[in-house]
Protein backbone atom coordinates (compact mmCIF):
# COMPACT_ATOMS: atom_id res chain seq x y z
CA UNK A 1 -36.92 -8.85 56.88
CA UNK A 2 -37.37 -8.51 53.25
CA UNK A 3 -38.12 -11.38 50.85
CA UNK A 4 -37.73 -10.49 46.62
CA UNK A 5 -38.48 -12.10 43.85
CA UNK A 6 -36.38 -11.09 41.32
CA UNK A 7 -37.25 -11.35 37.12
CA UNK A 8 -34.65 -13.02 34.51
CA UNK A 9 -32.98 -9.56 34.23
CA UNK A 10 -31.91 -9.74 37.69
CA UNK A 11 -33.90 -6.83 38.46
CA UNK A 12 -36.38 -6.86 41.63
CA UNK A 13 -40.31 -8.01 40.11
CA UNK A 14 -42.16 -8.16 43.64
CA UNK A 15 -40.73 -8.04 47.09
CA UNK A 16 -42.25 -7.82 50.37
CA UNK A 17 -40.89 -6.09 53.58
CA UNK A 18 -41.22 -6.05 57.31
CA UNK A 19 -39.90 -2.99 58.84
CA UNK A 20 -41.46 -3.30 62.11
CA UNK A 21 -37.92 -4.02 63.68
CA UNK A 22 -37.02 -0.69 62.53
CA UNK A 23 -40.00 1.25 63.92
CA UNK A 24 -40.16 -0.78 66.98
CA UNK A 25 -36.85 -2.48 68.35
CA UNK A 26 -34.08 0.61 67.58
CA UNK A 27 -34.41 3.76 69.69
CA UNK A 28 -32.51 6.76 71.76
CA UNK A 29 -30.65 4.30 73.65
CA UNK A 30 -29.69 1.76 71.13
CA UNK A 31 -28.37 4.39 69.13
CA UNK A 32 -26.00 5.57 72.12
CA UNK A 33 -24.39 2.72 72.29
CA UNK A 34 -22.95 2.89 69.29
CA UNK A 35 -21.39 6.25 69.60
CA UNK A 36 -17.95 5.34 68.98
CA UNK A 37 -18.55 3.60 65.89
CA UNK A 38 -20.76 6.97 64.63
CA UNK A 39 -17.38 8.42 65.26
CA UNK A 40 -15.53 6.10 63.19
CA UNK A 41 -17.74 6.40 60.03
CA UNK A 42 -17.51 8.42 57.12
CA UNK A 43 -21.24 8.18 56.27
CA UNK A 44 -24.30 7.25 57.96
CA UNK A 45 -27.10 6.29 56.35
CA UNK A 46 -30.44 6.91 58.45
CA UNK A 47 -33.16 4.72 57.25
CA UNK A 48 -36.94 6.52 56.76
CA UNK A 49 -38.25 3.07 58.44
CA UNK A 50 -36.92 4.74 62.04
CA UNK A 51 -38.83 6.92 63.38
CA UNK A 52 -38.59 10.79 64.00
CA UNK A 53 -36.83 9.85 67.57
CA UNK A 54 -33.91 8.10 66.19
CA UNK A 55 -33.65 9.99 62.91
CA UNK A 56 -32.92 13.16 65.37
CA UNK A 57 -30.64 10.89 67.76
CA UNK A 58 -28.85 9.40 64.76
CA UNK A 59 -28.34 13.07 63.70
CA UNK A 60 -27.18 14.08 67.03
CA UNK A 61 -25.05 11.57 67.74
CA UNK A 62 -22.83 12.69 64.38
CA UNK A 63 -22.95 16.15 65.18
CA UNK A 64 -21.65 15.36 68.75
CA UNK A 65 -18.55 13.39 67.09
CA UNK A 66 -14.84 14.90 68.90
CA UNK A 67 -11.69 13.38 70.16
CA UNK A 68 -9.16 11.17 69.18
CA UNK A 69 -11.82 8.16 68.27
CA UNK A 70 -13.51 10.48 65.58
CA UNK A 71 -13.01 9.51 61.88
CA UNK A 72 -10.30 12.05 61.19
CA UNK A 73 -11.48 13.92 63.55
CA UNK A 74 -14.24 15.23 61.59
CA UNK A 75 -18.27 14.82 61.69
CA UNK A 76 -19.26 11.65 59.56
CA UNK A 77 -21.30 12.50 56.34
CA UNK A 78 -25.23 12.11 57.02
CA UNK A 79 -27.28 10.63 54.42
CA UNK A 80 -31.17 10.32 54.85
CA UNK A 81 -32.86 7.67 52.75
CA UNK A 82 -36.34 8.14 52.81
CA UNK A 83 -38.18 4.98 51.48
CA UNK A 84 -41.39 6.40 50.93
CA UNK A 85 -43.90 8.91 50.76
CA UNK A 86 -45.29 8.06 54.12
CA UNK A 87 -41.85 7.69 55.95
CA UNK A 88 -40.22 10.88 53.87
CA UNK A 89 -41.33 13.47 56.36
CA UNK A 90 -39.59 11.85 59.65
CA UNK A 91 -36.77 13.90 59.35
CA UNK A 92 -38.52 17.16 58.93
CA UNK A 93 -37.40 18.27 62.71
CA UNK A 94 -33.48 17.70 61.69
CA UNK A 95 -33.05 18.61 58.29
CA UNK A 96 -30.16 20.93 59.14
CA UNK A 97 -28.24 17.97 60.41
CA UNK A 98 -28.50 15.92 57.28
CA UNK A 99 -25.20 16.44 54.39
CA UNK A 100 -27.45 14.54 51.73
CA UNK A 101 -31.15 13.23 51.15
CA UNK A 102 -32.36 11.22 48.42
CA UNK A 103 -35.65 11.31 47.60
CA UNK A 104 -37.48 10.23 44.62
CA UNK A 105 -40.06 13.34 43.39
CA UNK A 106 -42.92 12.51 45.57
CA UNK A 107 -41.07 11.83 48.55
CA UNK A 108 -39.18 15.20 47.78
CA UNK A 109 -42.83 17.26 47.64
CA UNK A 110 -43.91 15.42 50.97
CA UNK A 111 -40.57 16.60 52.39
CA UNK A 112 -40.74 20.11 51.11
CA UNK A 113 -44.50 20.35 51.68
CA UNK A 114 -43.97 19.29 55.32
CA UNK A 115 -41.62 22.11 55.82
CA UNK A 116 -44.26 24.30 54.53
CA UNK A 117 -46.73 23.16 56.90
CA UNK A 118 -44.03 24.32 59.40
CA UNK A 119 -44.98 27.68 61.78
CA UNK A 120 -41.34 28.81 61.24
CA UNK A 121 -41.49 28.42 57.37
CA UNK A 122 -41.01 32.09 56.06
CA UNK A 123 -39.27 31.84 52.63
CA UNK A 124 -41.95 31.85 50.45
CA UNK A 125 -45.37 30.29 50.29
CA UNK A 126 -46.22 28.11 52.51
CA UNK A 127 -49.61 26.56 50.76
CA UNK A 128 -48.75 22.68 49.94
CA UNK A 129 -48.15 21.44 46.15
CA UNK A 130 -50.08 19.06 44.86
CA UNK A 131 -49.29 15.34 45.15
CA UNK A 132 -50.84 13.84 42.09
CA UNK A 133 -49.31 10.77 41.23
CA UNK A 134 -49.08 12.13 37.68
CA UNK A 135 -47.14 14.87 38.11
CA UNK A 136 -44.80 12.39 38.64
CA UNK A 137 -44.45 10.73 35.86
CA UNK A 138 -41.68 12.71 33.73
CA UNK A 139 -40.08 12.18 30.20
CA UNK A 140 -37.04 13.75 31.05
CA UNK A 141 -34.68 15.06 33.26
CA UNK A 142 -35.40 18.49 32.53
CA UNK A 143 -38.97 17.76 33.21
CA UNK A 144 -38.29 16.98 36.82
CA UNK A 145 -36.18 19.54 37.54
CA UNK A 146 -38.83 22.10 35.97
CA UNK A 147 -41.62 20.68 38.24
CA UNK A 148 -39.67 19.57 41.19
CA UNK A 149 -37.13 22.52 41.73
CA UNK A 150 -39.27 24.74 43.84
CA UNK A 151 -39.30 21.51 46.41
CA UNK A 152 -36.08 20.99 46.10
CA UNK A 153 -34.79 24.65 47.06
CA UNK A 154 -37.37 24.43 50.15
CA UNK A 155 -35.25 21.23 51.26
CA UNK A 156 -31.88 23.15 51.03
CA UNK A 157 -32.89 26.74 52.38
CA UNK A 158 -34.35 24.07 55.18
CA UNK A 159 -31.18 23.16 55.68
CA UNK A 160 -29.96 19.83 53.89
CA UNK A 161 -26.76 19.71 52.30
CA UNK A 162 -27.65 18.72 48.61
CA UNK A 163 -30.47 16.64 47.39
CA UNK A 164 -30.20 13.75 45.50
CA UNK A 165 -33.32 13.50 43.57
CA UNK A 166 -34.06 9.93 42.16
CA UNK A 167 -36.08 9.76 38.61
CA UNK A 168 -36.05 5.49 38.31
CA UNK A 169 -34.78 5.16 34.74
CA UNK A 170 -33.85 8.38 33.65
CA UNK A 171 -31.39 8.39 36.80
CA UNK A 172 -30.86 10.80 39.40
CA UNK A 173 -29.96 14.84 39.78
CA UNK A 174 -27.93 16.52 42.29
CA UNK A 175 -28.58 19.90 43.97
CA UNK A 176 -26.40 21.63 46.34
CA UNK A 177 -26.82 23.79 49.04
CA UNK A 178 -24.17 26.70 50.50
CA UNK A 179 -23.67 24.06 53.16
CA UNK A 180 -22.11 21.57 51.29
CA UNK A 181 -19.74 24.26 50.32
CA UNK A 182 -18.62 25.19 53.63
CA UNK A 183 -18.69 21.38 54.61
CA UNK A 184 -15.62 20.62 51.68
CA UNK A 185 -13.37 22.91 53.24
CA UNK A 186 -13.72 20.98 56.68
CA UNK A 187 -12.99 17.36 54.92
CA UNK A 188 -11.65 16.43 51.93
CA UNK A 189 -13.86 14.98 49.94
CA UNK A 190 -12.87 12.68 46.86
CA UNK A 191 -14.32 9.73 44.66
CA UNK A 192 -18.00 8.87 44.44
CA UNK A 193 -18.51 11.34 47.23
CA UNK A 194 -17.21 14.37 45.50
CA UNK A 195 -19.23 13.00 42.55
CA UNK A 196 -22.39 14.67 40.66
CA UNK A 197 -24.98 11.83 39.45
CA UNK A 198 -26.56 11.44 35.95
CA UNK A 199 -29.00 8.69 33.93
């Protein structure tokens, strides 16, 4: 349930949410039963409101897609949203089952710094970054991907796809990983999906 108040520019000035639905009514099982649809989509979008559970069974679920029901007979694209700081690291446990996360910086340092923490994290150092909310605060583009491109590698040698990494008004930058590569010449890809972001 989410209620928004909204400002004369249309744009969102307070809102208020209730995720406990989320965290509390989906699980394993619910997600089961929807198998056959998994198989029918092209992308799934996996909520950072579920918890670690479901985030793995949503994951599983699409890597399990085969037969004639399958969307073209080919796994549906995986999309992690994390929603906050808090909720970001949830999917730490299937990161090599997700095509595309997109986090906003801090969310991307909790992610990467919770891979870190990991006892099977051997590609470099493994002491966390800092979390300052100030670091956060960029003036460019450029900025970010100076301060936040250490994170974002840990993310893809983790295993995600590409990175989408949100920056609010000065829009959004896209990083790839080799698995995205290998992933194109299983599907064809076009339109927004094929697409690199920009402010």
């Amino acid at each position: 349930v989410v209620t928004a108040v909204l400002d004369h520019d249309g744009e969102v000035a307070a809102s208020v949410a209730d995720t406990l639905t989320a965290e509390t009514g989906v699980d394993r099982g619910w997600i089961a039963s929807f198998a056959a649809d998994v198989g029918r989509a092209t992308v799934l979008v996996v909520d950072g409101n579920c918890v670690p559970d479901v985030v793995r069974a949503v994951v599983e679920c699409a890597e399990r897609v085969v037969g004639e029901w399958a969307n073209d007979e080919r796994k549906p694209i995986v999309w992690f949203e994390p929603v906050s700081v808090a909720k970001s690291t949830r999917a730490t446990r299937c990161l090599r089952g997700l095509d595309f996360a997109s986090p906003n910086a801090a969310e991307c340092r909790a992610m990467a710094n919770s891979v870190r923490a990991t006892a099977n994290w051997t590609r470099g150092d493994s002491n966390p970054r800092p979390m300052d909310a100030s670091i956060f605060e960029f003036t460019s583009a450029e900025a970010a991907v100076a301060e936040m491109g250490d994170d974002v590698e840990v993310l893809l040698d983790a295993g995600v796809g590409a990175i989408v990494l949100t920056l609010g008004a000065l829009g959004c930058v896209r990083r790839v990983g080799g698995r995205e590569g290998r992933r194109d010449r299983r599907r064809r890809r076009g339109g927004a999906g094929a697409a690199r972001c920009g402010g």
